[in-house]
Protein backbone atom coordinates (compact mmCIF):
# COMPACT_ATOMS: atom_id res chain seq x y z
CA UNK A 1 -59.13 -39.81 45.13
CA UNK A 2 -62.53 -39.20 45.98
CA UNK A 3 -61.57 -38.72 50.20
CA UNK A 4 -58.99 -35.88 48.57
CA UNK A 5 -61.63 -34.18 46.56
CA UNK A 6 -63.53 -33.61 49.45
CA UNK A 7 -60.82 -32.63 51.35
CA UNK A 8 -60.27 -29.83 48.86
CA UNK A 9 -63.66 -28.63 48.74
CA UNK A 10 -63.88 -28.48 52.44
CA UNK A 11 -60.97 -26.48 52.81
CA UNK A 12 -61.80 -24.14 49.59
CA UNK A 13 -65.02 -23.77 50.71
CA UNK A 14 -63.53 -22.61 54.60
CA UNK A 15 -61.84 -20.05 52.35
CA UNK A 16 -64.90 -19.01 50.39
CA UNK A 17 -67.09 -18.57 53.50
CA UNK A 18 -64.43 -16.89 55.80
CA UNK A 19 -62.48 -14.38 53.36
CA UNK A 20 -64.09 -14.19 49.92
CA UNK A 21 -62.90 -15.89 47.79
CA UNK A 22 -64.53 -17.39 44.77
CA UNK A 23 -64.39 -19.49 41.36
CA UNK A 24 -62.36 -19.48 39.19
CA UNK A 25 -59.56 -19.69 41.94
CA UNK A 26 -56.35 -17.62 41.48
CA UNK A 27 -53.39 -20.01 41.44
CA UNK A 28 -49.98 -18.06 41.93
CA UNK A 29 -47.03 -19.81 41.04
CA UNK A 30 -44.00 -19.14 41.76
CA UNK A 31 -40.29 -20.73 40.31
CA UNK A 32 -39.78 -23.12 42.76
CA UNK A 33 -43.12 -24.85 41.85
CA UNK A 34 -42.34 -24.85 38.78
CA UNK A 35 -38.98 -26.96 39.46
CA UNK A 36 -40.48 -29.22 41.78
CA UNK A 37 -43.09 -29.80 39.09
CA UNK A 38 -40.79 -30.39 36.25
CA UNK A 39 -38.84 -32.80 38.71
CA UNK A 40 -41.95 -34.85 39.49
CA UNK A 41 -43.47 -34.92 35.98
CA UNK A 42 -46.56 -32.92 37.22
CA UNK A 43 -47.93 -30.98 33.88
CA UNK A 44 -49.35 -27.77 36.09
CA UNK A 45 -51.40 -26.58 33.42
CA UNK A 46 -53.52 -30.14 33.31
CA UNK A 47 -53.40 -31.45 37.13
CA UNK A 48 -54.36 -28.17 38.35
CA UNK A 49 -57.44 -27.85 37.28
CA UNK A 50 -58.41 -31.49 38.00
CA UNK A 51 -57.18 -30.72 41.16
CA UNK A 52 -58.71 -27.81 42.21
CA UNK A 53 -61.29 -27.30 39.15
CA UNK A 54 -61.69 -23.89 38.14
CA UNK A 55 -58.21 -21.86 38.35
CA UNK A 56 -56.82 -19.42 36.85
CA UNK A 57 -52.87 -19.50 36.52
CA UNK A 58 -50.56 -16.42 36.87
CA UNK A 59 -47.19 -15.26 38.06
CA UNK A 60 -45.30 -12.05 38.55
CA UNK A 61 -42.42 -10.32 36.32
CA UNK A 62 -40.29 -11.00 39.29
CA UNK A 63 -40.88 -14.73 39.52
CA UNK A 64 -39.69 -14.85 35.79
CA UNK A 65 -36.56 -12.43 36.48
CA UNK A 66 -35.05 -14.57 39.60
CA UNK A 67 -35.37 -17.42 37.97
CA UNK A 68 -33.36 -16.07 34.99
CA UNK A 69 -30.99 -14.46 37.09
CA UNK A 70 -30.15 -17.54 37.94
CA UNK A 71 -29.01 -18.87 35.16
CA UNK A 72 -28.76 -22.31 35.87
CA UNK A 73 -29.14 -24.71 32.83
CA UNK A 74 -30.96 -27.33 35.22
CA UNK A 75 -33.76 -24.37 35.44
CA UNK A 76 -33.99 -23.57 31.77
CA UNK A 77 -37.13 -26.35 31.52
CA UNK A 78 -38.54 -24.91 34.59
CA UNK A 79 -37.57 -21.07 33.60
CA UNK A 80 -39.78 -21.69 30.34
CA UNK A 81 -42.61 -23.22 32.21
CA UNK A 82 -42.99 -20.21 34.11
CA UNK A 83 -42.80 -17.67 31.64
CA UNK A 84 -45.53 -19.69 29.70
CA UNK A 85 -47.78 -18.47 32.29
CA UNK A 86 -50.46 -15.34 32.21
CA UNK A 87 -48.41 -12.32 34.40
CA UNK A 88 -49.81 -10.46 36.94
CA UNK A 89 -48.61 -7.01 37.35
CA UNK A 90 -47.02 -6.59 40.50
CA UNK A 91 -45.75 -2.84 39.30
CA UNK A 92 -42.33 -3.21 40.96
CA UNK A 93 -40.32 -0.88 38.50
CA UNK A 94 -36.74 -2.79 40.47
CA UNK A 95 -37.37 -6.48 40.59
CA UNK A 96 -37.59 -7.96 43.94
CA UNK A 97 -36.53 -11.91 45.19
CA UNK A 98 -39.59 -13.72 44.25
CA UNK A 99 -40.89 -14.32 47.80
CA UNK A 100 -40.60 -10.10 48.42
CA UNK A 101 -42.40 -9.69 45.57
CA UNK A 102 -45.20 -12.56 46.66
CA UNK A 103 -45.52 -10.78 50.36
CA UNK A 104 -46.09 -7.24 48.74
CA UNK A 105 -49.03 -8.45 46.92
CA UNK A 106 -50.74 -10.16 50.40
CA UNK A 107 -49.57 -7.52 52.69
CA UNK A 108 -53.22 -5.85 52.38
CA UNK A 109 -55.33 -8.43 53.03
CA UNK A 110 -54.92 -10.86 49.95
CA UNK A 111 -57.10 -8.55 47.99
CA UNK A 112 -56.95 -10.84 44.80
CA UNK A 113 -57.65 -13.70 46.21
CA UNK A 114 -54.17 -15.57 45.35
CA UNK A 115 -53.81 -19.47 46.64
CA UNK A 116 -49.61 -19.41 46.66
CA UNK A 117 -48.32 -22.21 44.75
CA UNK A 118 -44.67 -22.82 46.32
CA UNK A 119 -42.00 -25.39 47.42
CA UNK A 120 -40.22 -22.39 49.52
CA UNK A 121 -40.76 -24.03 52.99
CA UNK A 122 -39.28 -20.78 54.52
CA UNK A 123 -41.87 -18.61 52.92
CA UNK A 124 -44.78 -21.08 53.24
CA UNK A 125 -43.97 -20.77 56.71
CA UNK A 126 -44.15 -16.65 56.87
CA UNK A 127 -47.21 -16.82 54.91
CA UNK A 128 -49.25 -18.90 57.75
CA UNK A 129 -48.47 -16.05 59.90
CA UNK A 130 -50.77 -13.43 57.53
CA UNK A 131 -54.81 -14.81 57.71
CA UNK A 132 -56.48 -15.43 54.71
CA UNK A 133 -53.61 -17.25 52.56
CA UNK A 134 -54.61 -20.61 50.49
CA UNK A 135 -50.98 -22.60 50.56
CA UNK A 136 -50.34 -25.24 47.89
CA UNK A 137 -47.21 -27.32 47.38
CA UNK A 138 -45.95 -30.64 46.05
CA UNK A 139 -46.14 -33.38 48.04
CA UNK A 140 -44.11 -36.46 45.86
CA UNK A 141 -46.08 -36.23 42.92
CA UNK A 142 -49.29 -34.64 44.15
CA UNK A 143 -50.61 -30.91 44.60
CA UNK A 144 -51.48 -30.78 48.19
CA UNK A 145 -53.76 -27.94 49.33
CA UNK A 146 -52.84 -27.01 53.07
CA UNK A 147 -55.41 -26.62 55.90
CA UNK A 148 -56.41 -22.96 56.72
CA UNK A 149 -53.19 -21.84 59.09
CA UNK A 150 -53.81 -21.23 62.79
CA UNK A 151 -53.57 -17.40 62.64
CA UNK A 152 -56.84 -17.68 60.14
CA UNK A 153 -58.81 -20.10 62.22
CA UNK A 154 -57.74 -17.60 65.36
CA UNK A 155 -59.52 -14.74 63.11
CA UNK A 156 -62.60 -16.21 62.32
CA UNK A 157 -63.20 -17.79 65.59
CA UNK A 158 -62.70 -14.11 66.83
CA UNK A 159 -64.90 -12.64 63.97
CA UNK A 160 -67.79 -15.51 65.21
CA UNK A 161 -67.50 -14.64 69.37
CA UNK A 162 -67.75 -10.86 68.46
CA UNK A 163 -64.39 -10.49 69.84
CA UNK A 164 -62.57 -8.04 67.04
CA UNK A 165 -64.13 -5.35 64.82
CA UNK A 166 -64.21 -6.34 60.59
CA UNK A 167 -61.49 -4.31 58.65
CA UNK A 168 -63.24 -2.15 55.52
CA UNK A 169 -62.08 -5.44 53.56
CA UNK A 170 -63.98 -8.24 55.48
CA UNK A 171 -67.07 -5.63 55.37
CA UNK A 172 -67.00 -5.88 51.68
CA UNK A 173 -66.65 -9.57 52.02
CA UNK A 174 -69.68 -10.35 54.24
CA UNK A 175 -71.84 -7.56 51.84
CA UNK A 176 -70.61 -9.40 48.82
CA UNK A 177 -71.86 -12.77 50.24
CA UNK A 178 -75.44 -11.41 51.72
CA UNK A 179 -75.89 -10.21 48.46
CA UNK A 180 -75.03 -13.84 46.48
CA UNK A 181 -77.28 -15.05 49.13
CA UNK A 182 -80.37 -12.72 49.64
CA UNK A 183 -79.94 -10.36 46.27
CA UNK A 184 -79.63 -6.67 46.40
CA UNK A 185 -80.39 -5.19 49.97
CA UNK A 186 -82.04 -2.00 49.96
CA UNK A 187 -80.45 0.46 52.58
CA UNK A 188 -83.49 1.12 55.58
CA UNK A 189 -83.96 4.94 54.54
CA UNK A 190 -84.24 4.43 50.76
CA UNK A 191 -87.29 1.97 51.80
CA UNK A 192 -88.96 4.93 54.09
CA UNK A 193 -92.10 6.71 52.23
CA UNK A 194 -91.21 9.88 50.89
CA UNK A 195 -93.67 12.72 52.58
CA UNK A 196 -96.08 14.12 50.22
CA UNK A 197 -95.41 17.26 48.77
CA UNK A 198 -98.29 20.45 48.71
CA UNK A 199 -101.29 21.54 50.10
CA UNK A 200 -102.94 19.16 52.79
CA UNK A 201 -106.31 17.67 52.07
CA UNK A 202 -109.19 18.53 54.96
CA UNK A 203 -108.83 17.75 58.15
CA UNK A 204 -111.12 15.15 59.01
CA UNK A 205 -111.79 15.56 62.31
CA UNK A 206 -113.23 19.19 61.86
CA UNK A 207 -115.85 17.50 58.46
CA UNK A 208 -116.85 15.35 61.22
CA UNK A 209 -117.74 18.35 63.94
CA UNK A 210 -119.28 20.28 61.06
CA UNK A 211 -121.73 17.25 60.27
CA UNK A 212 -122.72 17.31 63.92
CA UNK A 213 -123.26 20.88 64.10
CA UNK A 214 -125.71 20.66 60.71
CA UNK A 215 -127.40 18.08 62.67
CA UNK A 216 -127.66 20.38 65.70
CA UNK A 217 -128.77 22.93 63.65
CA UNK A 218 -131.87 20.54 61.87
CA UNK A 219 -132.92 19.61 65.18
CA UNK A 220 -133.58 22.88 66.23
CA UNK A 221 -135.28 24.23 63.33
CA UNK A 222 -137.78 21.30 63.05
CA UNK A 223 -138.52 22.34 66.97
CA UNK A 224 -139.59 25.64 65.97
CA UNK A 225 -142.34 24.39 63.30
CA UNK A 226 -143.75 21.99 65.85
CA UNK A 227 -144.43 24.85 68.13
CA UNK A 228 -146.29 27.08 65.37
């Protein structure tokens, strides 16, 4: 138990350092976890969190509508599992096949930070082709967090030799982390001195000749008393 802790927080940590994401961890699930959950006697709102810690549950209205379009009395258990859970607004006004509706929300970048909680092999496999997606599935009885894919190990080993320019996205990811790390950055010019506004004080340079030339000027008078 305790090699498989460590296992997790290596690979959530890989995910944390690399793309951004942070605690609590966005868990969404989709219906066929929810079968293969029911099926196994895994209770996903109390192994979950023991197994990852902090995580926050969701799914999409289109999760919840392909599972009832189903219709299927051996889903009804699984069906009311689902729709137990917090929903995330995917805004499709036409509901889409649960794995459409899962790619539209990681098509730019997995901007919410979702780990995808499926038993779909077929999309599990599409989703290791994007960088940046957490996969979780059932193995038996036990949630079993996948190993960053080879398309994001590819990216960050790029991002580390300098070989590919950051998208706007990983920009905000690497600011976002300097800042956790070293606190607010001030931007170079905000740090320049501002120049000092009105009339300049005396050049110093010309008190000094004027100093000299009083001094010339001394000189030469106490010269003429010596003579009288």
């Amino acid at each position: 138990k305790v090699k498989r802790q460590k296992r997790v927080a290596k690979i959530l940590k890989y995910f944390h350092l690399n793309f951004g994401f942070r605690k609590p961890w966005n868990l969404l699930v989709d219906g066929t976890f929810c079968v293969g959950c029911l099926q196994e006697k895994v209770n996903i709102k109390e192994q979950m969190p023991k197994y990852l810690e902090e995580v926050k549950l969701a799914t999409t209205g289109c999760c919840i509508t392909e599972m009832e379009s189903i219709g299927s009395p051996e889903l009804y258990g699984a069906t009311l599992v689902l729709k137990g859970m917090p929903l995330f607004r995917c805004d499709h006004k036409k509901a889409l096949s649960a794995k459409s509706c899962i790619k539209s929300l990681l098509k730019d970048g997995n901007q919410n930070h979702f780990i995808i909680a499926t038993q779909d092999g077929s999309l599990r496999e599409e989703l290791r082709q994007i960088p940046g997606i957490p996969l979780l599935y059932l193995h038996g009885n036990a949630p079993t967090l996948e190993k960053p894919s080879e398309m994001s190990e590819k990216l960050t080993d790029r991002i580390s030799d300098g070989k590919t320019n950051l998208s706007s996205h990983q920009h905000k990811i690497l600011k976002e982390l300097k800042k956790q790390t070293f606190g607010e950055v001030q931007d170079t010019d905000s740090r320049k001195k501002k120049k000092r506004k009105g009339p300049k004080g005396p050049n110093p340079l010309s008190c000094k000749k004027s100093k000299k030339v009083k001094q010339v000027v001394e000189q030469h008078g106490a010269g003429k008393k010596k003579r009288r």
